[in-house]
C-alpha atoms as a PDB file:
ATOM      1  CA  UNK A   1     105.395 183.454 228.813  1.00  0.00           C
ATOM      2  CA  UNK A   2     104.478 185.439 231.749  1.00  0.00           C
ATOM      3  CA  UNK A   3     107.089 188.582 230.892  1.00  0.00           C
ATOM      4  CA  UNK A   4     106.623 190.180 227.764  1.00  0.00           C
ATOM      5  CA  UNK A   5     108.274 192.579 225.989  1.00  0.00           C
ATOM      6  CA  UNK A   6     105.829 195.055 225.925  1.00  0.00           C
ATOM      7  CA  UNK A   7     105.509 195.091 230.095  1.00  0.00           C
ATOM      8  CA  UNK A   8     109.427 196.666 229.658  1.00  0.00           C
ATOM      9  CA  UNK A   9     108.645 200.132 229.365  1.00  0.00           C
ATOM     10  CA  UNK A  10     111.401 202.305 230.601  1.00  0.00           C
ATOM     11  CA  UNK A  11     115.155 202.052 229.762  1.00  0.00           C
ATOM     12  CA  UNK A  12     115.835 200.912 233.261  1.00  0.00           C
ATOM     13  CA  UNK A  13     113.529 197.690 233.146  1.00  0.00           C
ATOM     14  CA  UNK A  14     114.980 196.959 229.808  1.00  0.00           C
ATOM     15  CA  UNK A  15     118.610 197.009 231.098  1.00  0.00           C
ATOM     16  CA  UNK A  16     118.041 195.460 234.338  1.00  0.00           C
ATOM     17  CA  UNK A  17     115.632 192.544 232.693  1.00  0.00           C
ATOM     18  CA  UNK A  18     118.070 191.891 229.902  1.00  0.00           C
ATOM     19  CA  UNK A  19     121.028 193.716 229.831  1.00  0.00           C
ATOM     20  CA  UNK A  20     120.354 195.667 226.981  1.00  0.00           C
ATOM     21  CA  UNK A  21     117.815 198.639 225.949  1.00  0.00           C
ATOM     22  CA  UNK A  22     114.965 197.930 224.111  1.00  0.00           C
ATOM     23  CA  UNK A  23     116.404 198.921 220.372  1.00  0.00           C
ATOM     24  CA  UNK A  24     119.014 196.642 220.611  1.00  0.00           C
ATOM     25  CA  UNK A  25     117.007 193.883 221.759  1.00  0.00           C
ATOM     26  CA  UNK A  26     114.797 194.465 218.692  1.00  0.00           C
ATOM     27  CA  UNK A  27     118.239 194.861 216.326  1.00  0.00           C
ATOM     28  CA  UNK A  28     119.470 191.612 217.802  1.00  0.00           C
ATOM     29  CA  UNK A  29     116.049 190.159 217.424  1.00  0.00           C
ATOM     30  CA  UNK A  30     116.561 190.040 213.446  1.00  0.00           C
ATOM     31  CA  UNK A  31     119.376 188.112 214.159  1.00  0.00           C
ATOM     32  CA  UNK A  32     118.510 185.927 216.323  1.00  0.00           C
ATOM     33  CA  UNK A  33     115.082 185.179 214.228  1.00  0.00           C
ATOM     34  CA  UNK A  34     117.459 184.297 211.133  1.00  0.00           C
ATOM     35  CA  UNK A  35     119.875 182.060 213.259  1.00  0.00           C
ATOM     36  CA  UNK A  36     116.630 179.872 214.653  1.00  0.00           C
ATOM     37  CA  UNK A  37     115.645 179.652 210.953  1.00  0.00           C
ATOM     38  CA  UNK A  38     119.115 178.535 209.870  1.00  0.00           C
ATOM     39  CA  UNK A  39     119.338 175.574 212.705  1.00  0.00           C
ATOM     40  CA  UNK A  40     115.749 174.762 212.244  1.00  0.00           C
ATOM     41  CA  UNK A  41     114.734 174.877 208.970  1.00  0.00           C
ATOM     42  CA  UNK A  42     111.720 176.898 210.246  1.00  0.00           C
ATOM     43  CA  UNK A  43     109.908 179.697 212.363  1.00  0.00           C
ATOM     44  CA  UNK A  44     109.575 178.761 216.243  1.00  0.00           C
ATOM     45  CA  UNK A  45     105.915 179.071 215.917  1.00  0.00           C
ATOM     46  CA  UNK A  46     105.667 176.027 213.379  1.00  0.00           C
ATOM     47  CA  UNK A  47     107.810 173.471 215.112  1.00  0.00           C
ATOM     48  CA  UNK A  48     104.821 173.673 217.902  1.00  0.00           C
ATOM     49  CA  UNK A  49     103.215 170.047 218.219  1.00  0.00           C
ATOM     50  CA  UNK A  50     100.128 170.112 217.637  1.00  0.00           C
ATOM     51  CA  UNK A  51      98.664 169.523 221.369  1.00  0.00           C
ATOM     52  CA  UNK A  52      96.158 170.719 223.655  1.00  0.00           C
ATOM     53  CA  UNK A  53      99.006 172.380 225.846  1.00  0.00           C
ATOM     54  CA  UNK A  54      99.746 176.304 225.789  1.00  0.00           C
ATOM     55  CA  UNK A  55     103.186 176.722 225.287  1.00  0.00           C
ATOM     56  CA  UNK A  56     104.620 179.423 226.998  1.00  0.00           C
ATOM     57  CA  UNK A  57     107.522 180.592 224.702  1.00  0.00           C
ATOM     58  CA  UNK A  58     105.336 181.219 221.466  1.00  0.00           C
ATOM     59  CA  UNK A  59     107.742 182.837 219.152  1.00  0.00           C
ATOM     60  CA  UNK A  60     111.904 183.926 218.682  1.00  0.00           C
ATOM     61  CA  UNK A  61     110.762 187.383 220.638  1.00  0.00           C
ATOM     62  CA  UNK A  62     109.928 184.922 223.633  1.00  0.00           C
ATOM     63  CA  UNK A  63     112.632 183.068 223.676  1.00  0.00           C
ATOM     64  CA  UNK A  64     115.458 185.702 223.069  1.00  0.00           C
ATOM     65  CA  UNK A  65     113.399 187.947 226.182  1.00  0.00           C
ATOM     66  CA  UNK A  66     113.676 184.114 228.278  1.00  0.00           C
ATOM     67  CA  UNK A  67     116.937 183.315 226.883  1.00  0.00           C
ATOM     68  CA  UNK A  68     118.597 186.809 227.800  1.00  0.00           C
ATOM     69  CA  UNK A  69     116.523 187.148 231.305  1.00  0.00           C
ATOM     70  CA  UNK A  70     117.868 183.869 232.491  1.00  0.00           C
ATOM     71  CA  UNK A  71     121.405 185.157 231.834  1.00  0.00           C
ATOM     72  CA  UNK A  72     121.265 188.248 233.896  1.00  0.00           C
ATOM     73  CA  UNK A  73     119.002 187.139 236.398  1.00  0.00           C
ATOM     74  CA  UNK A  74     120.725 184.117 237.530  1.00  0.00           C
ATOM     75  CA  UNK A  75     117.796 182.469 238.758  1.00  0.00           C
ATOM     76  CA  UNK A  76     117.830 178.529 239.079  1.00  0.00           C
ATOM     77  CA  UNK A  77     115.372 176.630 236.658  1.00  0.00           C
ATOM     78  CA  UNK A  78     112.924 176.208 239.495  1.00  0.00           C
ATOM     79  CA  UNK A  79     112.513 179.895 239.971  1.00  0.00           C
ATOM     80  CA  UNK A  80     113.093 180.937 236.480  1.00  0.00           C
ATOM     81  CA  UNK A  81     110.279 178.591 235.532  1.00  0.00           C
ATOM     82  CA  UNK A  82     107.904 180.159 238.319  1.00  0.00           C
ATOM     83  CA  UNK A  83     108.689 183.598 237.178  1.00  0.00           C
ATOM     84  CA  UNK A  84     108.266 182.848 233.414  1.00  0.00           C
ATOM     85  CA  UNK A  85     105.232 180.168 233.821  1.00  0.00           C
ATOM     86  CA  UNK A  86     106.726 176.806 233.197  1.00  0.00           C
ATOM     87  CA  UNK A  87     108.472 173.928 234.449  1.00  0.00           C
ATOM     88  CA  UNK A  88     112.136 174.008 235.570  1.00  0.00           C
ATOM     89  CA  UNK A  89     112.684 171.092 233.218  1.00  0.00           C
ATOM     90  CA  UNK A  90     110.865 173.374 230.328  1.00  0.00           C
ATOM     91  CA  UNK A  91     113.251 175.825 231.586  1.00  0.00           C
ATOM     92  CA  UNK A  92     116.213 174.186 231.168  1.00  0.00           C
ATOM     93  CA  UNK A  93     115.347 172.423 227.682  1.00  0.00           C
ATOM     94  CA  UNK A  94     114.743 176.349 226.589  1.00  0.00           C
ATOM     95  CA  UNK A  95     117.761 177.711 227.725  1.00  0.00           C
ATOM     96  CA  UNK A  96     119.731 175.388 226.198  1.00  0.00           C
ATOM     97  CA  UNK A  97     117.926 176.377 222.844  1.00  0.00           C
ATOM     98  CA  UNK A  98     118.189 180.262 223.466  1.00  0.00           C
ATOM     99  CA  UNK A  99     121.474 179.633 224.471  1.00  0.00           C
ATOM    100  CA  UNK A 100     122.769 177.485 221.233  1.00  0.00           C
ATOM    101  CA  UNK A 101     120.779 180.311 218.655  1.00  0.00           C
ATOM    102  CA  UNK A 102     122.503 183.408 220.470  1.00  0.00           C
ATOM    103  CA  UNK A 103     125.609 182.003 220.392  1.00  0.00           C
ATOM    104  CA  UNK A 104     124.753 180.981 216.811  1.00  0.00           C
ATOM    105  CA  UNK A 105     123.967 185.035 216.684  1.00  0.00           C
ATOM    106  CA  UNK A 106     126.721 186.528 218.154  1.00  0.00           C
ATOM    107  CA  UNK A 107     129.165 184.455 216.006  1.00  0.00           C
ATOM    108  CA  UNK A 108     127.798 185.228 212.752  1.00  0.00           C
ATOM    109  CA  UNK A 109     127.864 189.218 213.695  1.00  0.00           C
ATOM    110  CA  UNK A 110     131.299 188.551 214.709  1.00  0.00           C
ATOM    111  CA  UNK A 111     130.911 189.549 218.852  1.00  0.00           C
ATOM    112  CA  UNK A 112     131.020 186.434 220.166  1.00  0.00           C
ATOM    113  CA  UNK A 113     133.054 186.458 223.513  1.00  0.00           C
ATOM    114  CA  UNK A 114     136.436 184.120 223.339  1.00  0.00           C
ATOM    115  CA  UNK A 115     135.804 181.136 225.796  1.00  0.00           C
ATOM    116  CA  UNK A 116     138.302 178.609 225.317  1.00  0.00           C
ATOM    117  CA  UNK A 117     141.931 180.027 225.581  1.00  0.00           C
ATOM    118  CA  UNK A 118     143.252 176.991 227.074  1.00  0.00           C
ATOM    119  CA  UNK A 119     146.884 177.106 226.266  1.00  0.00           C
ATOM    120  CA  UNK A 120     149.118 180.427 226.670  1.00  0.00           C
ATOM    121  CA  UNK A 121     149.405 180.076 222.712  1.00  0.00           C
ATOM    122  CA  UNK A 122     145.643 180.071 222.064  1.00  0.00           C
ATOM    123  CA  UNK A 123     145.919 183.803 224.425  1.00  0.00           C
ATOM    124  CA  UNK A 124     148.946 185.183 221.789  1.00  0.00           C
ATOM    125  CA  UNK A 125     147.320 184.075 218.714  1.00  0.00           C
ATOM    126  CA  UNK A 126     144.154 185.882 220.413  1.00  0.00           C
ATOM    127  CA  UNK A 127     145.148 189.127 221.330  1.00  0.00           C
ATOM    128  CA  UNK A 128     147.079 189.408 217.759  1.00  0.00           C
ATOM    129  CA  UNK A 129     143.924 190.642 216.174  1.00  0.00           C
ATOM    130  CA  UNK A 130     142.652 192.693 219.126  1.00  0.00           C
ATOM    131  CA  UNK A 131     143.167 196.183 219.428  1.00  0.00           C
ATOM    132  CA  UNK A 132     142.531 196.619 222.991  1.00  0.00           C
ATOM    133  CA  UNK A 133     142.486 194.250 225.829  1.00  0.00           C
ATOM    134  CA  UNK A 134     140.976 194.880 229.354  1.00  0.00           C
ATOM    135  CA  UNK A 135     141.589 192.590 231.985  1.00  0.00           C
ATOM    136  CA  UNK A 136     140.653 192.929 235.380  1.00  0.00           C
ATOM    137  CA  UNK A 137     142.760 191.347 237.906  1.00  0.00           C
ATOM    138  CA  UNK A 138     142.312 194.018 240.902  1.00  0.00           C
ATOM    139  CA  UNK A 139     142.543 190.606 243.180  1.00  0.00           C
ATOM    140  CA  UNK A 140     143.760 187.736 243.086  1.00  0.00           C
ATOM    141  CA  UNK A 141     144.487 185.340 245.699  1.00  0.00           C
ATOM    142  CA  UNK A 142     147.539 183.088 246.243  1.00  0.00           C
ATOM    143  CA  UNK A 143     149.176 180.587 247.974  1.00  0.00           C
ATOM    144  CA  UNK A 144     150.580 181.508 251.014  1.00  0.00           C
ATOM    145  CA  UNK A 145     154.682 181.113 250.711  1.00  0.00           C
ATOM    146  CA  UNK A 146     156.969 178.967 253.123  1.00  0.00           C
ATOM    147  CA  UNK A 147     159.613 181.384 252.904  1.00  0.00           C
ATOM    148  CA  UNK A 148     159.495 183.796 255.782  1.00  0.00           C
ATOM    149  CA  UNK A 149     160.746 186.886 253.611  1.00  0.00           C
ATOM    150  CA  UNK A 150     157.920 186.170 250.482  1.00  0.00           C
ATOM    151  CA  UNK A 151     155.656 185.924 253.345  1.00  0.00           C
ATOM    152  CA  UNK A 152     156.097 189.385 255.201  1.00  0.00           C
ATOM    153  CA  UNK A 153     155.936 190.494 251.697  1.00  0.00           C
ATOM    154  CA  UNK A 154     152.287 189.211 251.116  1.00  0.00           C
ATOM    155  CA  UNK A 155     150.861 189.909 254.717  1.00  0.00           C
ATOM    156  CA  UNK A 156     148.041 191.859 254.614  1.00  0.00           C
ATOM    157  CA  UNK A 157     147.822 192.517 258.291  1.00  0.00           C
ATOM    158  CA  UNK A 158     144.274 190.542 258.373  1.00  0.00           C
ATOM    159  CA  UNK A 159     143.278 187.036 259.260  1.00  0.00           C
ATOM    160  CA  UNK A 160     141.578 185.953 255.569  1.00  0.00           C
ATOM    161  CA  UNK A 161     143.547 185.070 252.751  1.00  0.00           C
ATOM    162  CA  UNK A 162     145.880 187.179 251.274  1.00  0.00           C
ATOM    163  CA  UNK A 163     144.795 188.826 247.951  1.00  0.00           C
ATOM    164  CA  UNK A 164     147.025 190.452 245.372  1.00  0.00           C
ATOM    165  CA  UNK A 165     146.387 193.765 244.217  1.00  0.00           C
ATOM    166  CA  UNK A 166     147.425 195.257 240.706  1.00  0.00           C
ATOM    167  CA  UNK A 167     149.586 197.199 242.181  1.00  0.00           C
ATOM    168  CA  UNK A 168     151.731 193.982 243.441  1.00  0.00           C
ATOM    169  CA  UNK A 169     151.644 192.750 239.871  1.00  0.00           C
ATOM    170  CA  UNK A 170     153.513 196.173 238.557  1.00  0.00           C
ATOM    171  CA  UNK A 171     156.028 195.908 241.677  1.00  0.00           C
ATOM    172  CA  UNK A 172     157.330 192.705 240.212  1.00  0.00           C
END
């Protein structure tokens, strides 16, 4: 892979390349190494074909730094595939494998992000166990009422769409 770990230097590059500094890369790294074992029965290095192709993602390291750059970058598979030295369809296909083993990771050390609160039950039986909850809902837009009165009451004064505030949320 073109990026390596040991280009990150500083604190900075490590938090702006990955989201996280370099010891808790390294912590999560353990992890992540046992998790690829689990699902694969063996180290990245070993499930290599044999071919006369360099691969660019040569060990769990590689992948976790690919796996965790493609999250914060955003790039598109094209571009993450030019900045990391392989195809966007290589891209992709190792993504989706850094992506299964760090979820993998995060679930066994119990920090997993909820996803999939689809019902308003599924959010009550959630935030049971939590202690605190933080959500952010500084705006939100809505429909525009019919009613003359609701509508003075959401008129902003500008010509885009009206956005709540929290502060309309605690009027109610």
């Amino acid at each position: 892979m073109k990026i390596k770990t040991s280009e990150l230097t500083q604190e900075r590059q490590w938090r702006a390349t990955v989201g996280i500094n370099k010891e808790r890369f390294f912590i999560l790294l353990d992890y992540f190494k046992k998790a690829y074992f689990k699902t694969y029965q063996e180290e990245l290095y070993k499930r290599k074909v044999e071919v006369n192709i360099d691969y660019c993602i040569k060990s769990e390291e590689d992948l976790l730094l690919f796996t965790l750059l493609s999250l914060k970058s955003g790039l598109t598979y094209d571009v993450l595939g030019v900045v990391c030295g392989m195809s966007a369809s290589n891209a992709k296909r190792n993504q989706t494998i850094g992506l299964d083993i760090l979820s993998k990771t995060l679930t066994h050390l119990g920090v997993m992000p909820k996803r999939n609160l689809l019902t308003v039950k599924d959010f009550k039986d959630f935030i049971k166990t939590e202690k605190d909850l933080i959500i952010d809902v500084t705006e939100q837009r809505i429909q525009r009422p019919s009613d003359p009165e609701r509508q003075q009451e959401t008129y902003s004064g500008k010509k885009s769409q009206y956005i709540k505030n929290a502060t309309d949320f605690n009027q109610r």
